[in-house]
Protein backbone atom coordinates (compact mmCIF):
# COMPACT_ATOMS: atom_id res chain seq x y z
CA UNK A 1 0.00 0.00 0.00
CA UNK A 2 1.09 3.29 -0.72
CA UNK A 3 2.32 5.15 2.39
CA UNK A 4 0.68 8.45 1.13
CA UNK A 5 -2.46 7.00 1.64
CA UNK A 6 -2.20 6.18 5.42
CA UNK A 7 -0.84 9.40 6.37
CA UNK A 8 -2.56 12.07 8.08
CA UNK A 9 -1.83 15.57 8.35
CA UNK A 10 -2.65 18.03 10.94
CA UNK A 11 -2.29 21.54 10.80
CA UNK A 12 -0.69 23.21 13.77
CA UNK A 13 -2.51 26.27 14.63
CA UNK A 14 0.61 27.12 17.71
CA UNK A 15 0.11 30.71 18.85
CA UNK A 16 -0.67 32.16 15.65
CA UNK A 17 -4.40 33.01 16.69
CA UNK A 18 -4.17 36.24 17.77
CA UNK A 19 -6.50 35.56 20.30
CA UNK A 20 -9.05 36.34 18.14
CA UNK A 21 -11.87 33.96 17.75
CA UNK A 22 -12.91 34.43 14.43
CA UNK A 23 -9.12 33.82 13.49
CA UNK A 24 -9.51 30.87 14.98
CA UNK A 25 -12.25 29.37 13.48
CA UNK A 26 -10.66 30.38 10.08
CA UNK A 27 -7.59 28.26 10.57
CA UNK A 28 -10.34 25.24 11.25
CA UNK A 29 -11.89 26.21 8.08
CA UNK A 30 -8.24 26.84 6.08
CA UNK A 31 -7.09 23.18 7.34
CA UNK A 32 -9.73 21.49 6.37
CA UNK A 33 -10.03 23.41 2.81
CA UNK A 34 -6.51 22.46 2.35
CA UNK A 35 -6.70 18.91 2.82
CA UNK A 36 -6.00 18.25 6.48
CA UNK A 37 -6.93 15.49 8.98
CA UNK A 38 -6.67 17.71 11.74
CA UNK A 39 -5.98 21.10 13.32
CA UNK A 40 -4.50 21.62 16.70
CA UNK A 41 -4.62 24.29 19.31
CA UNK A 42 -1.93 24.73 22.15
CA UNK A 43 -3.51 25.60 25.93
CA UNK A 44 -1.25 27.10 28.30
CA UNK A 45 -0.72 29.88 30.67
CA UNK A 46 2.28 31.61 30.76
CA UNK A 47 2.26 31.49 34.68
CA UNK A 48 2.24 27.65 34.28
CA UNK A 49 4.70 27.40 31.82
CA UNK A 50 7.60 29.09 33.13
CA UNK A 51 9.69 29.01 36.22
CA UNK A 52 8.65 32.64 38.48
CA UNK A 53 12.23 33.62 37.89
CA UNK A 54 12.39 33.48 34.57
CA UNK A 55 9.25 35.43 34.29
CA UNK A 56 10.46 37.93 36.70
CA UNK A 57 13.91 37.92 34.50
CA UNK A 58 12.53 37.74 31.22
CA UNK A 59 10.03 40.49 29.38
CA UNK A 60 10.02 38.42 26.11
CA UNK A 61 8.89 35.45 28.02
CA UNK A 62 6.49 37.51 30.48
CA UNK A 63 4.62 39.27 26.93
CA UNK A 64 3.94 35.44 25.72
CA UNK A 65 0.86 36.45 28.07
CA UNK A 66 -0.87 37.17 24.85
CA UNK A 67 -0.33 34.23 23.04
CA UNK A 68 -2.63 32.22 25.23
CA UNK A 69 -5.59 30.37 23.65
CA UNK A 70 -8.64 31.63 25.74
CA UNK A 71 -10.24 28.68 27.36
CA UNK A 72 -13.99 30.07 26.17
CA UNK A 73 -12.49 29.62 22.68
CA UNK A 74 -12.92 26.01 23.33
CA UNK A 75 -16.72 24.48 22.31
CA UNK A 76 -16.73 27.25 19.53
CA UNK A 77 -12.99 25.78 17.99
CA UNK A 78 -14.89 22.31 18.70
CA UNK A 79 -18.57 22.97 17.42
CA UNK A 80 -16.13 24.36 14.04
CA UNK A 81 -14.46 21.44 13.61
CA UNK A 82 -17.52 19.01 14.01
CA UNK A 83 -19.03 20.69 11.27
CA UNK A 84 -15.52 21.34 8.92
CA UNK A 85 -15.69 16.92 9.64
CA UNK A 86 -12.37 17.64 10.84
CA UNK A 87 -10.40 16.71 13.78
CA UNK A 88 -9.99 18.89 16.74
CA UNK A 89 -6.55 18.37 18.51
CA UNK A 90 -4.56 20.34 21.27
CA UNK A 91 -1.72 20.28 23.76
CA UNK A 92 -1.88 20.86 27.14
CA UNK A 93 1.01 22.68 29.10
CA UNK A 94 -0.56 22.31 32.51
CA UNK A 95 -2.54 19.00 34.51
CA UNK A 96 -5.73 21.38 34.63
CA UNK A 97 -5.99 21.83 31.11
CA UNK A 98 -6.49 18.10 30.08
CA UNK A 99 -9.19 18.47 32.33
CA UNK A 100 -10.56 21.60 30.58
CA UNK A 101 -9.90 20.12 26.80
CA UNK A 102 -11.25 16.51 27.39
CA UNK A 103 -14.99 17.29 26.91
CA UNK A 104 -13.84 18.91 23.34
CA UNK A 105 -11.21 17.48 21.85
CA UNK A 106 -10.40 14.36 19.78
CA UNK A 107 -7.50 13.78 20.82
CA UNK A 108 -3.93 15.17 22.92
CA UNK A 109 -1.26 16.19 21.96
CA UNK A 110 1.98 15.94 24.01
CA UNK A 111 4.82 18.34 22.92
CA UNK A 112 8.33 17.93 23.29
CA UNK A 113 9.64 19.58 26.52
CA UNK A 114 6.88 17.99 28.21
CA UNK A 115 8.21 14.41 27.27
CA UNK A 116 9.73 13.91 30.62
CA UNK A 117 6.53 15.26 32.98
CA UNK A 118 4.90 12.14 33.60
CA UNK A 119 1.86 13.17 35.64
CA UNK A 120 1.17 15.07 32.32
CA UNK A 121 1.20 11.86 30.22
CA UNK A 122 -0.35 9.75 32.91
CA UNK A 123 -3.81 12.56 33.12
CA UNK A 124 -3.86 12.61 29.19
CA UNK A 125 -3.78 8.62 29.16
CA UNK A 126 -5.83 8.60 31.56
CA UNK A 127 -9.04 10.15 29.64
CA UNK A 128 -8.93 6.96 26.89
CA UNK A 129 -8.57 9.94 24.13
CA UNK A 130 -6.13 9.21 21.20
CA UNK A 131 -2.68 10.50 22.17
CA UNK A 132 0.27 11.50 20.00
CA UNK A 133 3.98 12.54 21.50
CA UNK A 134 6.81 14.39 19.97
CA UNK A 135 10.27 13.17 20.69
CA UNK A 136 12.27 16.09 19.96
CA UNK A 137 15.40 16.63 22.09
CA UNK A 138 14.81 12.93 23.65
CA UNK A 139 17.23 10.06 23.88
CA UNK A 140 16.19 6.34 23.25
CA UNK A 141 15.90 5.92 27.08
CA UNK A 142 13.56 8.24 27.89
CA UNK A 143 11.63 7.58 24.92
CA UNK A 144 10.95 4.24 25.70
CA UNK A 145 10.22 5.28 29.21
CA UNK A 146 7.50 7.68 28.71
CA UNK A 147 6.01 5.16 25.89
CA UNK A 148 6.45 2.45 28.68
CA UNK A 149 4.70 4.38 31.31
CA UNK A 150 1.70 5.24 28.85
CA UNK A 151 1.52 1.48 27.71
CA UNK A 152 0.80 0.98 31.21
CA UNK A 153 -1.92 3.18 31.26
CA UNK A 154 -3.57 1.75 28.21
CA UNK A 155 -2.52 4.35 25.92
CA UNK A 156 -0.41 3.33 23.06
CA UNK A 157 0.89 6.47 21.12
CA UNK A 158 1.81 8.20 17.94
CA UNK A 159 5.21 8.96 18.19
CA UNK A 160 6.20 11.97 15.81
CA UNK A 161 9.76 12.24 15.31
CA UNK A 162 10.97 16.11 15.10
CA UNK A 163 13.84 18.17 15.46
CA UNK A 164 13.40 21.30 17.88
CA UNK A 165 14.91 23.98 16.13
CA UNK A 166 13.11 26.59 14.33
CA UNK A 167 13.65 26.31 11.38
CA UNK A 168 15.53 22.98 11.40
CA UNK A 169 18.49 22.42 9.31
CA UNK A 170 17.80 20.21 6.52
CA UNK A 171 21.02 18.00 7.35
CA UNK A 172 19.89 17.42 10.92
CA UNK A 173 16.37 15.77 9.73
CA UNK A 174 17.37 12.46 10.39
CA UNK A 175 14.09 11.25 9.50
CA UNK A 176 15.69 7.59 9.43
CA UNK A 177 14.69 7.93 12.92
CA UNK A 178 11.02 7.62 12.33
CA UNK A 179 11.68 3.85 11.60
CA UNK A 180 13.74 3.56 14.54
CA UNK A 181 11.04 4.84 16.73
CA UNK A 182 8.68 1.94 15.36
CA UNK A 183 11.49 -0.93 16.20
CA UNK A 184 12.15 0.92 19.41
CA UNK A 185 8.25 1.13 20.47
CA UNK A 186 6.09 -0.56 18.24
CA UNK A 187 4.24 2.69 17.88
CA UNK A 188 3.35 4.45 14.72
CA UNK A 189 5.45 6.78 13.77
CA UNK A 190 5.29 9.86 12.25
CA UNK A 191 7.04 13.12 11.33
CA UNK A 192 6.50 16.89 13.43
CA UNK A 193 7.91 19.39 10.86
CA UNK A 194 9.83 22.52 11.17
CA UNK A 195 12.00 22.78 8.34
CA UNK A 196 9.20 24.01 6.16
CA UNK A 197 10.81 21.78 3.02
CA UNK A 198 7.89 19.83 0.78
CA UNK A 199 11.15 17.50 0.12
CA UNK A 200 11.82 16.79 3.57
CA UNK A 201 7.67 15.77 3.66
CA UNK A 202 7.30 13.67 0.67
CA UNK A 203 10.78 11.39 2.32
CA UNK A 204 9.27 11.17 5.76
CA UNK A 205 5.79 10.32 3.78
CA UNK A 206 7.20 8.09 0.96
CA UNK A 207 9.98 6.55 2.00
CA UNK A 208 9.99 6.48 5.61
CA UNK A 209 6.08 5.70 5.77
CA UNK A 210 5.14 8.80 8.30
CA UNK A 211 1.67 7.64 9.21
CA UNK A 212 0.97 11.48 10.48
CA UNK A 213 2.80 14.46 9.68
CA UNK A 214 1.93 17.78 11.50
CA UNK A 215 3.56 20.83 10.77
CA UNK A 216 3.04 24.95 11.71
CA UNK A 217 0.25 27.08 9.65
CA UNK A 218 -0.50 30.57 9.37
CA UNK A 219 -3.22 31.55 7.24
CA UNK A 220 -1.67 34.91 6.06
CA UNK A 221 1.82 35.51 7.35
CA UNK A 222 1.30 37.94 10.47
CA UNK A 223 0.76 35.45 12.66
CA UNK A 224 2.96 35.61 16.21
CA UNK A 225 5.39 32.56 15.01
CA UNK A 226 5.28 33.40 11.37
CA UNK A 227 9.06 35.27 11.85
CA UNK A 228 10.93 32.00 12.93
CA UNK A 229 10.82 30.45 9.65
CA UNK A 230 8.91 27.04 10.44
CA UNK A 231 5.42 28.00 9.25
CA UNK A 232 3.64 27.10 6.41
CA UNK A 233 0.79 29.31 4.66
CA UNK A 234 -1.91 27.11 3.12
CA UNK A 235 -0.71 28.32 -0.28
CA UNK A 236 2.73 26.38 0.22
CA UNK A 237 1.23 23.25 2.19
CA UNK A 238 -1.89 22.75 0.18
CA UNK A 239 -0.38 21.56 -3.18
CA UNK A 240 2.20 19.01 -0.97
CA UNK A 241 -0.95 17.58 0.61
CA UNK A 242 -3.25 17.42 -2.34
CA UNK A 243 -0.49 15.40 -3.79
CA UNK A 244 -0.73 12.84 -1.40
CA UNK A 245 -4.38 12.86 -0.94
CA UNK A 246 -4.86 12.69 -4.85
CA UNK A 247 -2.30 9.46 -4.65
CA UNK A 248 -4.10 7.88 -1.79
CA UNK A 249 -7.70 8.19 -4.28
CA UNK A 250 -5.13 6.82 -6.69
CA UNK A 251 -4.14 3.71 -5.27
CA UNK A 252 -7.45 2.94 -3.87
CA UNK A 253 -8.21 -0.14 -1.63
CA UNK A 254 -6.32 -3.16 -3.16
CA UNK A 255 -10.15 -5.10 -3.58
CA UNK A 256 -10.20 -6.82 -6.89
CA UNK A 257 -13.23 -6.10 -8.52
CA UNK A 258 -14.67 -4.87 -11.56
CA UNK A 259 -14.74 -1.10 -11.81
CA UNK A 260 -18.09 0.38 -13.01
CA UNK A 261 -16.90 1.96 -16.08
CA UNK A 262 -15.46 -1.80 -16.97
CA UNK A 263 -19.17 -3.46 -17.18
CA UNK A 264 -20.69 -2.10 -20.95
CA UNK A 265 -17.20 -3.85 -22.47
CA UNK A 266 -17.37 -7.34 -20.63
CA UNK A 267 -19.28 -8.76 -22.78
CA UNK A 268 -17.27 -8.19 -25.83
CA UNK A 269 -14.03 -10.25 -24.44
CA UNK A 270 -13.11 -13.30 -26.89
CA UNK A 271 -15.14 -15.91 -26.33
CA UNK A 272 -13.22 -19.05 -25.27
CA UNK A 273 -14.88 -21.31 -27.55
CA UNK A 274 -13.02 -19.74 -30.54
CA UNK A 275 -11.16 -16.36 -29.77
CA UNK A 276 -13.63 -13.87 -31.35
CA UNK A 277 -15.27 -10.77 -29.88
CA UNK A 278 -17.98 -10.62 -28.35
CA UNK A 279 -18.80 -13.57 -26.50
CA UNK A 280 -21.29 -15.84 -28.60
CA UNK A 281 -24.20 -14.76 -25.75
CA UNK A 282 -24.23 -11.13 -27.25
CA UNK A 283 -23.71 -12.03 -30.95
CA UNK A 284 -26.98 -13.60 -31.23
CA UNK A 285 -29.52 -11.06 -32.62
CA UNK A 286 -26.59 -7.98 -32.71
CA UNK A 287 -27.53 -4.80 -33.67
CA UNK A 288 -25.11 -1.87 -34.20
């Protein structure tokens, strides 16, 4: 089977939102216009997410106040998706906000740096919801620990392989490691991109059979993140994922069976009796 036609992709909305609802709803609308499987949110507070001295230390981290995702946001981004038939994702930064996204959400999203916070794992597990991790800046060992630990729990995720720079070098892809993750785990394995490369997609997709890739949209360019260099507007992603989609209507089901535009011509195969057209069934009383 064609890879391309098992993958999913989810569009990650990150803290390009503006905290603006209607912006919000657009992305839902954008990502599912554009192909996707999915759109995710992030939920965090800033108090929750840093250490008080680096707050205290740290205006650029203190003005990330405004790239929160306003939790009354949530059954609107929900009721959206629901009727875009498109799945409604996000991470959670603190243990009260799988709490507050369980009731809406599809599924959870784990995030890198949080790969090592087990009672965060354990409380998303916990809620029998569909879980996928990022591995970025993880060694084999703790890998296999956290996917361990969830195991335990009755969760068994979607690993997403990733590199957490922003951009990432090409070079330092390593997207080999996608297939390590599945021999290390036994998990599916997919690709979170920030190298903004369609290359870089189609090898993790086509190659290295990425069952999900997720990567960082902006619907217009003046979103927060846009400036790093790691997000995609749906004019760049959208041709990459119509590709695959196209190739996954392609390949179709592997069912043997007669297609519908086949039946008018069966009956004019040679006849086995003596090799002529049309079998001797339809000769009788022809007319052109």
């Amino acid at each position: 089977m064609n890879p391309a036609s098992t993958c999913k992709f989810v569009a990650e909305v990150s803290s390009n939102h503006h905290q603006d609802l209607d912006r919000c709803l657009t992305f839902v609308r954008t990502a599912r216009q554009i192909g996707c499987h999915a759109v995710k949110f992030q939920l965090f507070k800033i108090d929750e997410l840093f250490a008080p001295e680096i707050l205290a230390a740290s205006e650029t981290h203190r003005a990330r106040k405004a790239w929160e995702l306003p939790l009354e946001y949530l059954p609107h981004i929900a009721k959206c998706c629901r009727e875009q038939d498109i799945q409604f994702g996000c991470t959670p930064f603190y243990l009260e906000a799988v709490k507050q996204l369980a009731p809406h959400v599809d599924f959870f999203k784990i995030a890198s740096y949080e790969l090592l916070w087990n009672d965060l794992l354990l409380a998303c597990a916990r809620t029998g919801k569909p879980l996928v991790l990022s591995t970025g800046m993880a060694n084999a060992g703790e890998i296999r620990a956290a996917v361990n630990l969830l195991n335990a729990a009755g969760c068994q995720p979607t690993l997403l392989h990733t590199i957490s720079a922003y951009p990432t070098p090409p070079e330092e892809c390593n997207l080999s490691s996608i297939e390590a993750l599945r021999k290390l785990t036994h998990c599916p394995a997919g690709w979170s991109d920030h190298s903004r490369n369609p290359d870089i997609i189609r090898r993790a997709v086509l190659y290295w059979r990425s069952t999900m890739v997720e990567f960082h949209l902006d619907i217009d360019g003046t979103g927060e993140e846009f400036s790093g260099g790691h997000c995609w507007t749906p004019n760049q992603i959208e041709p990459l994922i119509r590709e695959f989609n196209i190739g996954a209507l392609l390949d179709g089901d592997q069912a043997i069976r007669i297609a519908p535009s086949e039946w008018p011509d069966r009956e004019w195969r040679a006849d086995p009796s003596d090799g002529l057209r049309p079998l001797k069934a339809l000769r009788k009383g022809f007319k052109p």
